[in-house]
N, C-alpha and C. Protein backbone atom coordinates (compact mmCIF):
# COMPACT_ATOMS: atom_id res chain seq x y z
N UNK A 1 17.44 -17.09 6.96
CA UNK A 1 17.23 -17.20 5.54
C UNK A 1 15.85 -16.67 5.19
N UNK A 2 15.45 -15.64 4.29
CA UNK A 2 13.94 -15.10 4.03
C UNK A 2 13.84 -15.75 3.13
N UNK A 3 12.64 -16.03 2.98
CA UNK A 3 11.97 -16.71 2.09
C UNK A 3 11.83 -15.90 0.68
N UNK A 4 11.90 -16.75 -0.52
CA UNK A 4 11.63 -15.65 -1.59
C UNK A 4 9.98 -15.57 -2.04
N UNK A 5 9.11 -14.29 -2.26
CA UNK A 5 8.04 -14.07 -2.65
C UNK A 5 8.12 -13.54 -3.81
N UNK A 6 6.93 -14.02 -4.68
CA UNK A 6 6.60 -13.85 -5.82
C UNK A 6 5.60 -12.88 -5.84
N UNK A 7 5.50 -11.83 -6.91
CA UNK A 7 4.41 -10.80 -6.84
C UNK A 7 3.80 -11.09 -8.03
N UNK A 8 2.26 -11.41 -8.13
CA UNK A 8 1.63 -11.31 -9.39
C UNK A 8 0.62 -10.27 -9.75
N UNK A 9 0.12 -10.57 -10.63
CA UNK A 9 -0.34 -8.93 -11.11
C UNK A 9 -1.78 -9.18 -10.22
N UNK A 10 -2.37 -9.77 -9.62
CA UNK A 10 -3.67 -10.18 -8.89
C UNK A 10 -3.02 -8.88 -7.38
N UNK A 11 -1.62 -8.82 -7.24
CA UNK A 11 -1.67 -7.80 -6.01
C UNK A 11 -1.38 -6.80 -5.93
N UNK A 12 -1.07 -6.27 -7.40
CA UNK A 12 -0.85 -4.96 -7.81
C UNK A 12 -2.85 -4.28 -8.43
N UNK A 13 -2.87 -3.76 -7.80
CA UNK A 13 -4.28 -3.03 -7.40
C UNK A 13 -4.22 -1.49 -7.52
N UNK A 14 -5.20 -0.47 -8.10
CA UNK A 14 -5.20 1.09 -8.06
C UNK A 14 -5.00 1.21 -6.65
N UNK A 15 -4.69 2.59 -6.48
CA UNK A 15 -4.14 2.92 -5.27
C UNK A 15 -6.21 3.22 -4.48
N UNK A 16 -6.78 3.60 -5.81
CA UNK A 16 -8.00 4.35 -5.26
C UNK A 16 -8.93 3.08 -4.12
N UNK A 17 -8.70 1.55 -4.69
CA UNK A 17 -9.40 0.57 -3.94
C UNK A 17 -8.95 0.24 -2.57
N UNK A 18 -8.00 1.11 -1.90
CA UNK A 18 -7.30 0.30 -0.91
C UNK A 18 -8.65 0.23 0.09
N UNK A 19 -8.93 1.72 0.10
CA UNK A 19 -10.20 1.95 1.27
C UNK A 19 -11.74 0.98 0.72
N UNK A 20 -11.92 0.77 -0.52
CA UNK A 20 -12.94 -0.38 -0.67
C UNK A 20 -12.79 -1.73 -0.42
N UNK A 21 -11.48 -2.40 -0.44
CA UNK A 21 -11.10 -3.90 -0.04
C UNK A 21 -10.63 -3.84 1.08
N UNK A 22 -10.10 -2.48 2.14
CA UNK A 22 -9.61 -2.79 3.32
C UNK A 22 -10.60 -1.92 4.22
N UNK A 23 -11.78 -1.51 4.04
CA UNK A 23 -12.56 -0.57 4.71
C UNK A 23 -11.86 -0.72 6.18
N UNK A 24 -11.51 -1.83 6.95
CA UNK A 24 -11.04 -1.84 8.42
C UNK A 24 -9.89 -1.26 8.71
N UNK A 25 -9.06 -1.10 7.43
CA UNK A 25 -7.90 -0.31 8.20
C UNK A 25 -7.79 0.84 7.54
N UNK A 26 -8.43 1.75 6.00
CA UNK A 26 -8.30 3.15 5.59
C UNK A 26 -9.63 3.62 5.58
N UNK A 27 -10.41 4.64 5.96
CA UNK A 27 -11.33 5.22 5.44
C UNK A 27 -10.65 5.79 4.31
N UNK A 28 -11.40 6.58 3.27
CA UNK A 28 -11.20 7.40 2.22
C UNK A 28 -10.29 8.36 2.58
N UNK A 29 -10.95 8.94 2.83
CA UNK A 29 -9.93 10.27 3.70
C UNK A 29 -8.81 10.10 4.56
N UNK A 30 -8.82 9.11 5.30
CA UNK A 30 -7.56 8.26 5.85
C UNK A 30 -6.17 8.08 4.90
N UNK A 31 -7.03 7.25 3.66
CA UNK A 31 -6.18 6.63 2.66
C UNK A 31 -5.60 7.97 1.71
N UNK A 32 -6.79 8.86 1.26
CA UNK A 32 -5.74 10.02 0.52
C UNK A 32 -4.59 10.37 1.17
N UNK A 33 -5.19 11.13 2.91
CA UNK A 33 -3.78 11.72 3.67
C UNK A 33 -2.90 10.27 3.41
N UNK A 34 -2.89 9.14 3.19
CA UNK A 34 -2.26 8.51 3.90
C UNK A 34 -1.09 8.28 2.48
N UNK A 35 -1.70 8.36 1.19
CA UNK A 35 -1.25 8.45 -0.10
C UNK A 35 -0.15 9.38 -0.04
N UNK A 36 -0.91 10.76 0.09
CA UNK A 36 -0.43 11.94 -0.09
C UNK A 36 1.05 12.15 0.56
N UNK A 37 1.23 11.28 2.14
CA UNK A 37 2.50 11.53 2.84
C UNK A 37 3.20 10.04 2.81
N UNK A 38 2.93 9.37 1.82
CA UNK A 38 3.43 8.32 1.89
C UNK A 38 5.05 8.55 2.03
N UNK A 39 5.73 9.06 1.31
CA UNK A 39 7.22 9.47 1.73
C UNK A 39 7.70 9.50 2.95
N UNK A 40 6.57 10.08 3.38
CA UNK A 40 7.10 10.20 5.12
C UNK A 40 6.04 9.23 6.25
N UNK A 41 5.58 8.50 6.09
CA UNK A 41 4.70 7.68 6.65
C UNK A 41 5.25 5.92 6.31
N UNK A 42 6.50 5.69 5.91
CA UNK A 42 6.81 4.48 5.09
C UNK A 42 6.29 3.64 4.48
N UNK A 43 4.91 4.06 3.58
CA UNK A 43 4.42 3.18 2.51
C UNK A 43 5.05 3.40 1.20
N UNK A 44 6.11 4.28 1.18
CA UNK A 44 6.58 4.56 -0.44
C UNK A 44 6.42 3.11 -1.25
N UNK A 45 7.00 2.24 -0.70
CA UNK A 45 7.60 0.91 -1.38
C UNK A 45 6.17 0.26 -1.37
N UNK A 46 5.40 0.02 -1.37
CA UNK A 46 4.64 -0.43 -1.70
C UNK A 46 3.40 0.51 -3.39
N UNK A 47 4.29 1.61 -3.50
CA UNK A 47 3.51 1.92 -4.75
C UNK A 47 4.41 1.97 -5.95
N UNK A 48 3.42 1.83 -7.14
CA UNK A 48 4.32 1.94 -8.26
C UNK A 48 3.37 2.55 -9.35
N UNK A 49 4.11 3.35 -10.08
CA UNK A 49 3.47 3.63 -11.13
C UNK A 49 3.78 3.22 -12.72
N UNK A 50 2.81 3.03 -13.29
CA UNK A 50 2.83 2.26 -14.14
C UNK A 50 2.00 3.40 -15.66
N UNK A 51 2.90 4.24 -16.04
CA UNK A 51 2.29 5.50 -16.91
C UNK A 51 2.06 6.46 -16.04
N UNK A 52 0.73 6.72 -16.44
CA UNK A 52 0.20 7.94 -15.28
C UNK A 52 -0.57 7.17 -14.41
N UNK A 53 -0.59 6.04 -14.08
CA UNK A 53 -1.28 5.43 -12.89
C UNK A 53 -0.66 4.95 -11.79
N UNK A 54 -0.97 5.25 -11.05
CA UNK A 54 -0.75 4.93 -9.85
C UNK A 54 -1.28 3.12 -8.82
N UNK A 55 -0.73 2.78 -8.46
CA UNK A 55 -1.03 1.53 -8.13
C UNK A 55 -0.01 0.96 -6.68
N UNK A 56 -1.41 -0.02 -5.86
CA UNK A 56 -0.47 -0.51 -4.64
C UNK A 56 -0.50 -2.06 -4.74
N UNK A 57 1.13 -2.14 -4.28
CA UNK A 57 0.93 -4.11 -3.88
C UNK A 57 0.53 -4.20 -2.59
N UNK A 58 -0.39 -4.82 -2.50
CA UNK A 58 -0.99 -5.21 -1.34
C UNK A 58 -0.37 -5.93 -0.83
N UNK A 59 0.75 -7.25 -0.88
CA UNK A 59 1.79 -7.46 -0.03
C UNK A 59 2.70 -6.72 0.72
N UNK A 60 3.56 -5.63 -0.14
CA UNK A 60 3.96 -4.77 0.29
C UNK A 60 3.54 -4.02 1.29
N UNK A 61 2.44 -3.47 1.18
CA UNK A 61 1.22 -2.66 1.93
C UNK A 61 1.70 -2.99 2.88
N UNK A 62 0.92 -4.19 3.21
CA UNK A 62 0.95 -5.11 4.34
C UNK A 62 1.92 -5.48 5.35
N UNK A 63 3.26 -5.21 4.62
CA UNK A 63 4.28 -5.41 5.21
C UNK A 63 5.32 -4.10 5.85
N UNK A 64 4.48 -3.02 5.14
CA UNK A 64 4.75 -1.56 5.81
C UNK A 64 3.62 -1.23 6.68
N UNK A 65 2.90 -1.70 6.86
CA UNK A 65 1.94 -1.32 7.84
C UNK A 65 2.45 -2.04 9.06
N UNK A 66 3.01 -3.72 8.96
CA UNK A 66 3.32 -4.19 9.93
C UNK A 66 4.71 -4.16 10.61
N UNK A 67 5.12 -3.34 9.70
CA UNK A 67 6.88 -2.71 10.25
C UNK A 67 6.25 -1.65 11.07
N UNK A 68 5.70 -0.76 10.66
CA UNK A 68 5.53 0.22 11.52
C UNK A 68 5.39 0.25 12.91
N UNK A 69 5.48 1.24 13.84
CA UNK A 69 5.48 1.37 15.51
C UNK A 69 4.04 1.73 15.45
N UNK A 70 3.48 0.38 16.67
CA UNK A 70 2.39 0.76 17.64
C UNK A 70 2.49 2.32 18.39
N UNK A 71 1.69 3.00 18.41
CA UNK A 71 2.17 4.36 19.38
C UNK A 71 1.35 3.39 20.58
């Protein structure tokens, strides 16, 4: 049974802060490439846009980073 999570607007964040609140896991340049191929890197689901802005849930994030394969 999964548990149900609630998303509030406190974890929907610009895409541009990921590398200032997570300095340990994106540098800048990390985080653009990492933006840029999100399609193919499986963070799609964690962004949304909202007009012309762009924005990440940091739950989400979190939870595509930790699906992903260790190499």
């Amino acid at each position: 049974m999964q548990a149900i999570v609630t998303t509030s607007l406190n974890d929907i964040i610009p895409y541009q802060s990921i590398p200032e609140c997570f300095p340990h896991l994106y540098s800048p340049k990390s985080w653009a490439w990492a933006v840029k191929q999100r399609q193919h890197n499986g963070l799609a689901k964690a962004f949304r846009k909202v007009g012309k802005n762009l924005f990440v849930n940091t739950h989400i994030l979190a939870e595509c980073i930790d699906n992903q394969q260790s190499d």
